[in-house]
N, C-alpha and C. Protein backbone atom coordinates (compact mmCIF):
# COMPACT_ATOMS: atom_id res chain seq x y z
N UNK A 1 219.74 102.57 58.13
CA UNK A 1 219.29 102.89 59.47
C UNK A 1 220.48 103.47 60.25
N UNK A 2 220.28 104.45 61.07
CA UNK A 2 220.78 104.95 61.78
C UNK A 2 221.48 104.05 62.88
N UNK A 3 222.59 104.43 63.55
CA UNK A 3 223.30 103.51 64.72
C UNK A 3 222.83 104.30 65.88
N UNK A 4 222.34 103.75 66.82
CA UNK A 4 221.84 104.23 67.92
C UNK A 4 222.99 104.34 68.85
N UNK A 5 223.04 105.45 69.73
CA UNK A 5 224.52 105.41 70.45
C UNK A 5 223.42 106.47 71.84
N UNK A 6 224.34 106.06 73.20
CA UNK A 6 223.81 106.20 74.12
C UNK A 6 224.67 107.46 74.63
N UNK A 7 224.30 108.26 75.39
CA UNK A 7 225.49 109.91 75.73
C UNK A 7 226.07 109.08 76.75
N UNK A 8 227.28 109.24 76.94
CA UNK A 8 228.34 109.34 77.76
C UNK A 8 228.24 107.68 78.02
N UNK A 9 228.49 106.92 77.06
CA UNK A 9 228.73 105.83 77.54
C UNK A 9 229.46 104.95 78.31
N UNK A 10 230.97 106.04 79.01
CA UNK A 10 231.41 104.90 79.97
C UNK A 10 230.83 105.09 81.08
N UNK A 11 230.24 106.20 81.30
CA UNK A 11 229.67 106.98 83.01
C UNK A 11 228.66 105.04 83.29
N UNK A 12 227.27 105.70 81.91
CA UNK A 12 226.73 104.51 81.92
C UNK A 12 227.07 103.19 81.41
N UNK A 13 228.33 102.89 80.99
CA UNK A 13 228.58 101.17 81.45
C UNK A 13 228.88 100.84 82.99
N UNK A 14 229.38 102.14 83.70
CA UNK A 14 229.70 101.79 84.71
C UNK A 14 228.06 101.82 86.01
N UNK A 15 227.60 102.16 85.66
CA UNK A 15 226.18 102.40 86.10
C UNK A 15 225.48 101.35 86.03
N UNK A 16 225.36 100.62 84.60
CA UNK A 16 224.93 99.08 84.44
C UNK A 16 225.51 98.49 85.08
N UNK A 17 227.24 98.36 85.58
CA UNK A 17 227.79 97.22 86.17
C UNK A 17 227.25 97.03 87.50
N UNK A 18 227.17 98.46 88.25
CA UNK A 18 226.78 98.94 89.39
C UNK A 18 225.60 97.81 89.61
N UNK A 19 224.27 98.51 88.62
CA UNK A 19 222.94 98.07 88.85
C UNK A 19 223.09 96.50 88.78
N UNK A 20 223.60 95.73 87.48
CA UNK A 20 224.00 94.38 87.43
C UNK A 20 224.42 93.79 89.39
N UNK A 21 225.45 94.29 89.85
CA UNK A 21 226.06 93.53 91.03
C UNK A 21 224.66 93.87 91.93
N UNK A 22 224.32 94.42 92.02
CA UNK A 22 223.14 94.91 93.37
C UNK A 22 222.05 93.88 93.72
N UNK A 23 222.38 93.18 92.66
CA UNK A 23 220.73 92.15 93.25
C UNK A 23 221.21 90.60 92.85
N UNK A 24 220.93 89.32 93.70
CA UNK A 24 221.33 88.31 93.27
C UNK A 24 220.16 87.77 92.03
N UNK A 25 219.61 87.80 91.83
CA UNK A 25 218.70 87.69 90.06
C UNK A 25 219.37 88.49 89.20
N UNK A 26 219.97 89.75 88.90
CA UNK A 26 220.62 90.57 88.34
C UNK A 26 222.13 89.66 88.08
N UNK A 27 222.54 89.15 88.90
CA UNK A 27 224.06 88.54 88.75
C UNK A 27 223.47 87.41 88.01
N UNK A 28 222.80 86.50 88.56
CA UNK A 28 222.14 85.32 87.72
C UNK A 28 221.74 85.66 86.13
N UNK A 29 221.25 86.25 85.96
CA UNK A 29 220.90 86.66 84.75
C UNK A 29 222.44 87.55 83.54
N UNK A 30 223.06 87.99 84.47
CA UNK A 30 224.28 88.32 83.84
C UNK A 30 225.34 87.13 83.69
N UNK A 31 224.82 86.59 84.22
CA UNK A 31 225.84 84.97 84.10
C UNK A 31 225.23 84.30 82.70
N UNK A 32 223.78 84.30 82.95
CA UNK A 32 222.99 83.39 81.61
C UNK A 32 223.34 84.15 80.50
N UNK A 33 223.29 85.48 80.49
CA UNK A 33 223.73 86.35 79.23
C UNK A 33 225.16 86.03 78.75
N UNK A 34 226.20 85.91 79.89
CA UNK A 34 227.45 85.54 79.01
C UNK A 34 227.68 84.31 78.56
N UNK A 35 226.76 83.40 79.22
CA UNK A 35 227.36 81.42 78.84
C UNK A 35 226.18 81.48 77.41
N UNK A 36 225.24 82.79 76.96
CA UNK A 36 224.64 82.63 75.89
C UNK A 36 225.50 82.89 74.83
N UNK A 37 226.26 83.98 75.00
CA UNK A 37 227.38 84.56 74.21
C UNK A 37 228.14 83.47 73.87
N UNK A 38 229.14 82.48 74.79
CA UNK A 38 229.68 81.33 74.94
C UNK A 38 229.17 80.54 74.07
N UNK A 39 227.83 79.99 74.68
CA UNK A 39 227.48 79.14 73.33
C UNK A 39 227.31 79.61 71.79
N UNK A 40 227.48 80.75 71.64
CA UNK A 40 227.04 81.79 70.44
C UNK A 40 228.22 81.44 69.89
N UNK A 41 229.26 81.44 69.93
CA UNK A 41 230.66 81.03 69.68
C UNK A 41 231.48 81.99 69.74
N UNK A 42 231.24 83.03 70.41
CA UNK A 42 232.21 83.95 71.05
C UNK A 42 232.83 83.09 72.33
N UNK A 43 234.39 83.88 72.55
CA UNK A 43 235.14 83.06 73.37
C UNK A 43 235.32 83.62 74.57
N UNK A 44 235.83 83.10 75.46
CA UNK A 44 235.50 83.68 76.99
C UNK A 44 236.51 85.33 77.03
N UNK A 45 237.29 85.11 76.27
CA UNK A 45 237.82 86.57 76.09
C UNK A 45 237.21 87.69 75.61
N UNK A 46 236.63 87.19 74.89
CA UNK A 46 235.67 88.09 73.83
C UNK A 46 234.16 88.74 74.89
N UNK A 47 233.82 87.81 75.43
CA UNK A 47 232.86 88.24 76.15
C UNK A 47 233.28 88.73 78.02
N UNK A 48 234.39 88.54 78.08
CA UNK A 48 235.03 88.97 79.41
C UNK A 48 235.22 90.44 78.90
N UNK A 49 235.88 90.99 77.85
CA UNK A 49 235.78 92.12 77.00
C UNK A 49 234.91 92.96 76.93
N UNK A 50 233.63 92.24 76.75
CA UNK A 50 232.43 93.14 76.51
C UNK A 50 231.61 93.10 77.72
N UNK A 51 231.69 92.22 79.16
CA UNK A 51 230.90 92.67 79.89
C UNK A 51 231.92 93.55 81.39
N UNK A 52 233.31 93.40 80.76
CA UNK A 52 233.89 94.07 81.92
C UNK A 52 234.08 93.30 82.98
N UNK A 53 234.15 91.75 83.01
CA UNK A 53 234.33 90.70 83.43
C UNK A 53 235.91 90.11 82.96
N UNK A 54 236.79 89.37 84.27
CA UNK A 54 237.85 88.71 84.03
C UNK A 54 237.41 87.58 83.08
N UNK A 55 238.57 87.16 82.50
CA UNK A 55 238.49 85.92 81.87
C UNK A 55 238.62 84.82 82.28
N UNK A 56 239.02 84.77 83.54
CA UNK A 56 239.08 83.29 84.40
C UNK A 56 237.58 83.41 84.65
N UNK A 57 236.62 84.77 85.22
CA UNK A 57 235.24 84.78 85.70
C UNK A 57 234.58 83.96 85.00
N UNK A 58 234.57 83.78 83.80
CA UNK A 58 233.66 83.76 82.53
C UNK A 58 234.29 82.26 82.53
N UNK A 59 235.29 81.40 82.51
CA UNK A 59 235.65 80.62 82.39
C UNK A 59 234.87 79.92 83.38
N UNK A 60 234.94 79.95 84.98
CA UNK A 60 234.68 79.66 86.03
C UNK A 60 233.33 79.83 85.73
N UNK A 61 232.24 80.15 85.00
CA UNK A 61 230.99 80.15 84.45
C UNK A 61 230.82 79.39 83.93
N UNK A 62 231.47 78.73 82.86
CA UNK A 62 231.23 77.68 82.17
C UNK A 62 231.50 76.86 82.85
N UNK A 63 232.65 76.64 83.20
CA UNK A 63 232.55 75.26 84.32
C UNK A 63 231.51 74.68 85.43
N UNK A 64 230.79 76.06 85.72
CA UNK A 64 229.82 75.84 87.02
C UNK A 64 228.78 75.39 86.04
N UNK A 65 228.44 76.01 84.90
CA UNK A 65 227.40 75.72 84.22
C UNK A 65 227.14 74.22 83.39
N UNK A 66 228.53 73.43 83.15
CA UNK A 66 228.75 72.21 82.83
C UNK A 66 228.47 70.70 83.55
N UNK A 67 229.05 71.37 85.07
CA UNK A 67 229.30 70.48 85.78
C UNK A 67 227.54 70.78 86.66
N UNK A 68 226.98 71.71 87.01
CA UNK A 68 226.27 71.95 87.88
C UNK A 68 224.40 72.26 87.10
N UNK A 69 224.57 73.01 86.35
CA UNK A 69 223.15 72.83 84.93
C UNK A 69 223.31 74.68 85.34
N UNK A 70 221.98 75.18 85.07
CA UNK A 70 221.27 76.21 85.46
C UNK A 70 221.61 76.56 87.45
N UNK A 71 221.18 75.54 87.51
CA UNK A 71 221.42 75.40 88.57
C UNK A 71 222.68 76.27 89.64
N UNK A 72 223.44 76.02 88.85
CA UNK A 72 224.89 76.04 89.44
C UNK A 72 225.64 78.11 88.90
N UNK A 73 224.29 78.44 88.03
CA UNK A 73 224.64 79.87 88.28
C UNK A 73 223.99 80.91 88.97
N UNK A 74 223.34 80.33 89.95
CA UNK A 74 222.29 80.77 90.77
C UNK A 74 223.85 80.94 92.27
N UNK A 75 223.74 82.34 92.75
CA UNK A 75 224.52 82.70 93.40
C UNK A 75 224.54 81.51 94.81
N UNK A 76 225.77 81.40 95.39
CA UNK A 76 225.76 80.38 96.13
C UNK A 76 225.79 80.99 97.75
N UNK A 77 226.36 80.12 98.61
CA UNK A 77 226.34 81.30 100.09
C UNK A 77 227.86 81.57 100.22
N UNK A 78 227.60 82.67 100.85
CA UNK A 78 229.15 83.61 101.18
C UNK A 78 228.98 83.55 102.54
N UNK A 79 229.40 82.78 102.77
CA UNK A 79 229.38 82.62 104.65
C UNK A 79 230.58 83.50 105.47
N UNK A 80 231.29 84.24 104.73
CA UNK A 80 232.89 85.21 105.60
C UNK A 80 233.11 84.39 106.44
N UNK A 81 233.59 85.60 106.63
CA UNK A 81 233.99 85.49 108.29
C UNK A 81 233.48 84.53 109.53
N UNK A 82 234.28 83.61 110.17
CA UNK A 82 233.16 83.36 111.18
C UNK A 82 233.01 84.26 112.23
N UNK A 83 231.73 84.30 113.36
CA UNK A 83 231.82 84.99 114.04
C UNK A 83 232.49 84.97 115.50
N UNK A 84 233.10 86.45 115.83
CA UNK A 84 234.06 86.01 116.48
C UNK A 84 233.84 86.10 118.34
N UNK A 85 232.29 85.90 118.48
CA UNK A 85 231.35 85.66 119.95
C UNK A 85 229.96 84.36 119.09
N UNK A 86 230.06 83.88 119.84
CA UNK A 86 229.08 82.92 119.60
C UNK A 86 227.37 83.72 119.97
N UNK A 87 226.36 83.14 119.51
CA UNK A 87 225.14 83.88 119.76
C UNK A 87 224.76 84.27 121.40
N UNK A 88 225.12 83.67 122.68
CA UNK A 88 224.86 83.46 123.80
C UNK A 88 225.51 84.57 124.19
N UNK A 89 226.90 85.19 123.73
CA UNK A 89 227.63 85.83 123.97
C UNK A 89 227.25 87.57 123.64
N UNK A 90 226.85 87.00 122.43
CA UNK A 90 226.14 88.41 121.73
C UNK A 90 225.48 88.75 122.40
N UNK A 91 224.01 87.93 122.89
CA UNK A 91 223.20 88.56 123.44
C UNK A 91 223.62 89.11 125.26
N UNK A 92 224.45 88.82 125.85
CA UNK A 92 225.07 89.25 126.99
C UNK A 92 225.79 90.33 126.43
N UNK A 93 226.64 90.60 125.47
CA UNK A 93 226.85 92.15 125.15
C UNK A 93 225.22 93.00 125.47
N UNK A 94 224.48 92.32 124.17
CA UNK A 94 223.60 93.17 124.23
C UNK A 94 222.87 93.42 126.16
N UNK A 95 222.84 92.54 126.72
CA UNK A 95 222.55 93.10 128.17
C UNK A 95 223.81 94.14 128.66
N UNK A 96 224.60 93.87 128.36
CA UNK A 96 226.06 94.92 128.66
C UNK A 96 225.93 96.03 128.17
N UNK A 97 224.85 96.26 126.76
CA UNK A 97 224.70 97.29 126.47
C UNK A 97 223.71 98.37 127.28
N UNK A 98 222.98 97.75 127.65
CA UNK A 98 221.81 98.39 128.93
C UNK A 98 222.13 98.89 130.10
N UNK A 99 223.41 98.51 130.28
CA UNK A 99 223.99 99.27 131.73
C UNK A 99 224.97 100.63 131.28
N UNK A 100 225.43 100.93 132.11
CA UNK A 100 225.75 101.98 132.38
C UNK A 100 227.35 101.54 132.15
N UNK A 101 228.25 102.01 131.87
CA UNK A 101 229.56 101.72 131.36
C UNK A 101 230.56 101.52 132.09
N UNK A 102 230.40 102.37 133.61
CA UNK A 102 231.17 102.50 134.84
C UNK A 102 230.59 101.11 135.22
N UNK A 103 229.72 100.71 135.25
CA UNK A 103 229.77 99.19 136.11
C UNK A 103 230.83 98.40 135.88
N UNK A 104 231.53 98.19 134.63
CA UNK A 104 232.36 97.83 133.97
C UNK A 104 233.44 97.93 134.36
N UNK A 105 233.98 99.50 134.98
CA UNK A 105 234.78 99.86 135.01
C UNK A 105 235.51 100.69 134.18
N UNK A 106 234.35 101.07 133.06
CA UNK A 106 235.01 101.89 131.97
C UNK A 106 234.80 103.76 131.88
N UNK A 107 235.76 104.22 131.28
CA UNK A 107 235.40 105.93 132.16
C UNK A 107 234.57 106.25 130.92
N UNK A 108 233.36 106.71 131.18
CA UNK A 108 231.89 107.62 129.96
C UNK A 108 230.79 107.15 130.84
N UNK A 109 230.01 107.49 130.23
CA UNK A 109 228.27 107.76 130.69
C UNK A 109 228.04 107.04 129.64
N UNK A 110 228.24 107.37 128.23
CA UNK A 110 227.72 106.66 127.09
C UNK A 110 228.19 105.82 126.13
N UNK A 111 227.74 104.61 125.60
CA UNK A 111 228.30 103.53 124.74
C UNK A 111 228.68 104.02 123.82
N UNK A 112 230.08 104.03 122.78
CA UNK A 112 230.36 104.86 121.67
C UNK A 112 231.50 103.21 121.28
N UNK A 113 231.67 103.49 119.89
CA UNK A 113 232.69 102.79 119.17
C UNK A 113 233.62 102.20 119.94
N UNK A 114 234.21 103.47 120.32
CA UNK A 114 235.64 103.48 121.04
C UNK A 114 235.41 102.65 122.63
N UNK A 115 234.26 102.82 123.45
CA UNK A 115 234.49 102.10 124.45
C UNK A 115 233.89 100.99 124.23
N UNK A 116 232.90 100.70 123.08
CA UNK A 116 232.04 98.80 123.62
C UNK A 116 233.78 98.48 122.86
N UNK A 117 234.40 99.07 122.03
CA UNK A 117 236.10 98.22 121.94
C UNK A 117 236.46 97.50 122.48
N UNK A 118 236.76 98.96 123.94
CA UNK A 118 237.33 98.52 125.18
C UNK A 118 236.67 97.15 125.66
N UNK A 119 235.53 97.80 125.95
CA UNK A 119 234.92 96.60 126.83
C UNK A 119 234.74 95.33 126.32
N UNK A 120 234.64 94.98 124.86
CA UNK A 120 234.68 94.10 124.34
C UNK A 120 236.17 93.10 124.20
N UNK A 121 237.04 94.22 124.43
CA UNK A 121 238.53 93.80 124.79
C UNK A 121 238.73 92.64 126.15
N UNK A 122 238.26 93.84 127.09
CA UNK A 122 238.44 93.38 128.27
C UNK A 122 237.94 92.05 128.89
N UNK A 123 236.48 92.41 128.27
CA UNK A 123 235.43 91.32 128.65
C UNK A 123 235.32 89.78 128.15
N UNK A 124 235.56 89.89 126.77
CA UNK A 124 235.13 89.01 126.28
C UNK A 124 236.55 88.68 125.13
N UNK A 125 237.55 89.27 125.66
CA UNK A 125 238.78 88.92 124.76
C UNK A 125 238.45 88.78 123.57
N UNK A 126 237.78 90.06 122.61
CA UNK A 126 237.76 90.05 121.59
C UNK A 126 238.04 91.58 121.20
N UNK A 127 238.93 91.74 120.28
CA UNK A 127 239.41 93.05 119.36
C UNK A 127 238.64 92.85 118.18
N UNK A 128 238.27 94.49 118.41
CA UNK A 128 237.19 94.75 116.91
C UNK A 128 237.71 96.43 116.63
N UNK A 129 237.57 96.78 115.66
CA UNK A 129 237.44 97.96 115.52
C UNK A 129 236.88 98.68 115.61
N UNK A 130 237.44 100.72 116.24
CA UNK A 130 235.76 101.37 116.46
C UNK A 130 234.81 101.34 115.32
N UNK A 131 235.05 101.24 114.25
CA UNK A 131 234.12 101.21 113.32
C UNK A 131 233.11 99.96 113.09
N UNK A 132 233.94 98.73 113.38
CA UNK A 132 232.99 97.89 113.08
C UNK A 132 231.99 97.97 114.55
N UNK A 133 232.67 98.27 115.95
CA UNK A 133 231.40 98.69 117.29
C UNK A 133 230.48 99.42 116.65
N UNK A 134 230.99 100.54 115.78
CA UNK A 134 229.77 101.84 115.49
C UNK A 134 228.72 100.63 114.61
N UNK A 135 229.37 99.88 114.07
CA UNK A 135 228.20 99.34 113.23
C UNK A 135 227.10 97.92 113.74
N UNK A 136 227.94 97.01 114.90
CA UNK A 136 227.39 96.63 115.89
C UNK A 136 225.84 97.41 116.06
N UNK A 137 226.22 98.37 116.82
CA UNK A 137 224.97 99.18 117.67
C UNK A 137 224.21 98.89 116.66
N UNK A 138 224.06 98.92 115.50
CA UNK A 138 223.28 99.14 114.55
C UNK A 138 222.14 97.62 114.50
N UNK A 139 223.16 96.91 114.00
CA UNK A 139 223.33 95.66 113.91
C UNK A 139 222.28 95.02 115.39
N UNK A 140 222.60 95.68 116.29
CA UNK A 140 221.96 95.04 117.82
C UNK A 140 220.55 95.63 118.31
N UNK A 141 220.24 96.68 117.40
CA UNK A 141 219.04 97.43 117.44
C UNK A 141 219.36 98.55 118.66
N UNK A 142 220.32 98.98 118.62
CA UNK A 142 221.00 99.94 119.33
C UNK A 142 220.63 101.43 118.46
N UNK A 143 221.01 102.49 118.88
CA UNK A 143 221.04 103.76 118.14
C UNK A 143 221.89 104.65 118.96
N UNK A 144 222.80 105.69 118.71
CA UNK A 144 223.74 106.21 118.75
C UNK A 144 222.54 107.44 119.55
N UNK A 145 223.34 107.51 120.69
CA UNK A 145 223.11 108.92 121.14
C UNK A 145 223.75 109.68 121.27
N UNK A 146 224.09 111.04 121.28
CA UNK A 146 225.52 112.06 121.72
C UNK A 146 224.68 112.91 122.87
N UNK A 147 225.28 112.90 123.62
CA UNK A 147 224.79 114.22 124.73
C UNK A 147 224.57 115.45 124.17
N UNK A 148 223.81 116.62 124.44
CA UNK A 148 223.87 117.70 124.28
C UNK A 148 225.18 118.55 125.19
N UNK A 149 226.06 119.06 124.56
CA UNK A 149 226.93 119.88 125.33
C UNK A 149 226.27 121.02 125.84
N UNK A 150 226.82 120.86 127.47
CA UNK A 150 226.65 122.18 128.39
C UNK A 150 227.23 123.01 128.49
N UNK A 151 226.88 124.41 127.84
CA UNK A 151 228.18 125.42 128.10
C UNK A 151 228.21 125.81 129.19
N UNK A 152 229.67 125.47 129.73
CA UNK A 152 230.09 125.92 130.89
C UNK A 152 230.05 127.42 131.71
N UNK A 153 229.61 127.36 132.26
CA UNK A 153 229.06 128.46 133.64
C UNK A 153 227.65 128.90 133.26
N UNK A 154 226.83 128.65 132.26
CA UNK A 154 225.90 129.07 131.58
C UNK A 154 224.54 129.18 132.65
N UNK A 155 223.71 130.57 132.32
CA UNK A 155 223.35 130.31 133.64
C UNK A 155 221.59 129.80 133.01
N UNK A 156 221.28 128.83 134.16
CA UNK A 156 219.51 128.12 133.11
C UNK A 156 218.13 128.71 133.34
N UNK A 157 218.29 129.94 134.07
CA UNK A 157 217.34 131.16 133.32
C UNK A 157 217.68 132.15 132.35
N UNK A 158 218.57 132.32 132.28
CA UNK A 158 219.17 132.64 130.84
C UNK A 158 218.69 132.37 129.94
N UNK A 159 219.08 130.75 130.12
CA UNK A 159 218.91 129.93 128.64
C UNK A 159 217.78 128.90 128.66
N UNK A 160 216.63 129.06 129.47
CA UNK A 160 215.32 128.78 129.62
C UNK A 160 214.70 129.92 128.66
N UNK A 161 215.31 131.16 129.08
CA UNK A 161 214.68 132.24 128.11
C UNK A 161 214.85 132.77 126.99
N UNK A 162 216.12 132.07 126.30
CA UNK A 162 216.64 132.05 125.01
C UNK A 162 215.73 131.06 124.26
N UNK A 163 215.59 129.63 124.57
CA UNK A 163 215.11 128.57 124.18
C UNK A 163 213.91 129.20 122.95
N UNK A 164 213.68 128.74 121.77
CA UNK A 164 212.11 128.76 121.54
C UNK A 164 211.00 128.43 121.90
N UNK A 165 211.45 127.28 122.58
CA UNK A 165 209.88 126.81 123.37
C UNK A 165 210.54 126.00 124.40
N UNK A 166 209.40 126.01 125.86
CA UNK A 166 209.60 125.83 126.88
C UNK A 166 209.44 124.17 126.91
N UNK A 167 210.11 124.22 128.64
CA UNK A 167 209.79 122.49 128.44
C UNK A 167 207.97 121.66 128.26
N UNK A 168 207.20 122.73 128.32
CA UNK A 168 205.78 122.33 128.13
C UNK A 168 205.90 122.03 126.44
N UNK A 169 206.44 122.58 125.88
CA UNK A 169 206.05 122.53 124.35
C UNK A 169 206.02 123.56 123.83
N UNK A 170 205.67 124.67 124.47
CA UNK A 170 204.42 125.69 123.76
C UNK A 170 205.71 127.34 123.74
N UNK A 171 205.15 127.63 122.94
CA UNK A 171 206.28 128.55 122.59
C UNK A 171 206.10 130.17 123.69
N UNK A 172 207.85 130.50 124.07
CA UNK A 172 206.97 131.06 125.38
C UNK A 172 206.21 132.77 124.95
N UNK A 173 205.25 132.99 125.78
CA UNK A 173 204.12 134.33 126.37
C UNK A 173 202.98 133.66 125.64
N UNK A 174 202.97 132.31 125.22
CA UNK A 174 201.59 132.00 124.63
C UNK A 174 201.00 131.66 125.47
């Protein structure tokens, strides 16, 4: 019989590892596959080898699986970070988010990364990054608006009559 071989097999080992991490049943089940290997009498090197897994990982598998049953390879909680406004607090951003930015005292018209920063600086003595604000909004059921830029001196029958369609909708001489 022929040996079956797959095209470009590291693209797709790395594709399996991918798909493997993405789902907590997927990790569970990649755990039961290596403590099967384990009991098979392959050694934690041997199978740290073949799934692209450290060898302490695979070790730290068996142990959970000894001390804990089935049980204990079922992904556990990842609690991070704590958070760094309590819930009461959050939701008063989120009213902070509904106003207008100058109430504040802050110079824009509109909430962006860079100023809930600020204001989150100021207000509530907490430093975050603009990136993690941009992801906030998200997070708060917020959505990112940008202004339309006005070209300067532009005149708005002009550009009423450039437009494709008017402010009715309807496209204009119809």
């Amino acid at each position: 019989m022929r040996k079956l071989a797959i095209a470009d097999p590291e693209v797709m080992r790395i594709a399996i590892q991918q798909e493997i991490v993405r789902s907590d049943e997927s990790r569970y089940d990649h755990r039961l596959h290596g403590l099967l290997l384990v009991t098979g009498g392959q050694s934690c090197q041997q199978v740290a080898e073949l799934f692209g897994e450290n060898r302490r990982t695979i070790q730290r598998w068996v142990k959970r699986f000894e001390t804990h049953g089935l049980e204990g390879m079922r992904e556990g909680e990842r609690p991070g970070r704590p958070a760094k406004l309590a819930a009461k607090r959050w939701a008063a951003v989120g009213r902070d988010l509904r106003r207008d930015p100058a109430a504040f005292g802050l110079a824009g018209h509109l909430w962006d990364g860079k100023l809930l920063g600020e204001h989150l600086r100021r207000r509530y003595d907490v430093t975050l990054g603009v990136r993690q604000c941009q992801r906030l909004f998200g997070q708060m059921g917020f959505r990112f608006r940008k202004p339309r830029p006005q070209v300067a001196q532009s005149d708005p029958v002009k550009v009423a009559a450039f437009k494709k369609t008017t402010a009715s909708g309807k496209a204009p001489g119809r």
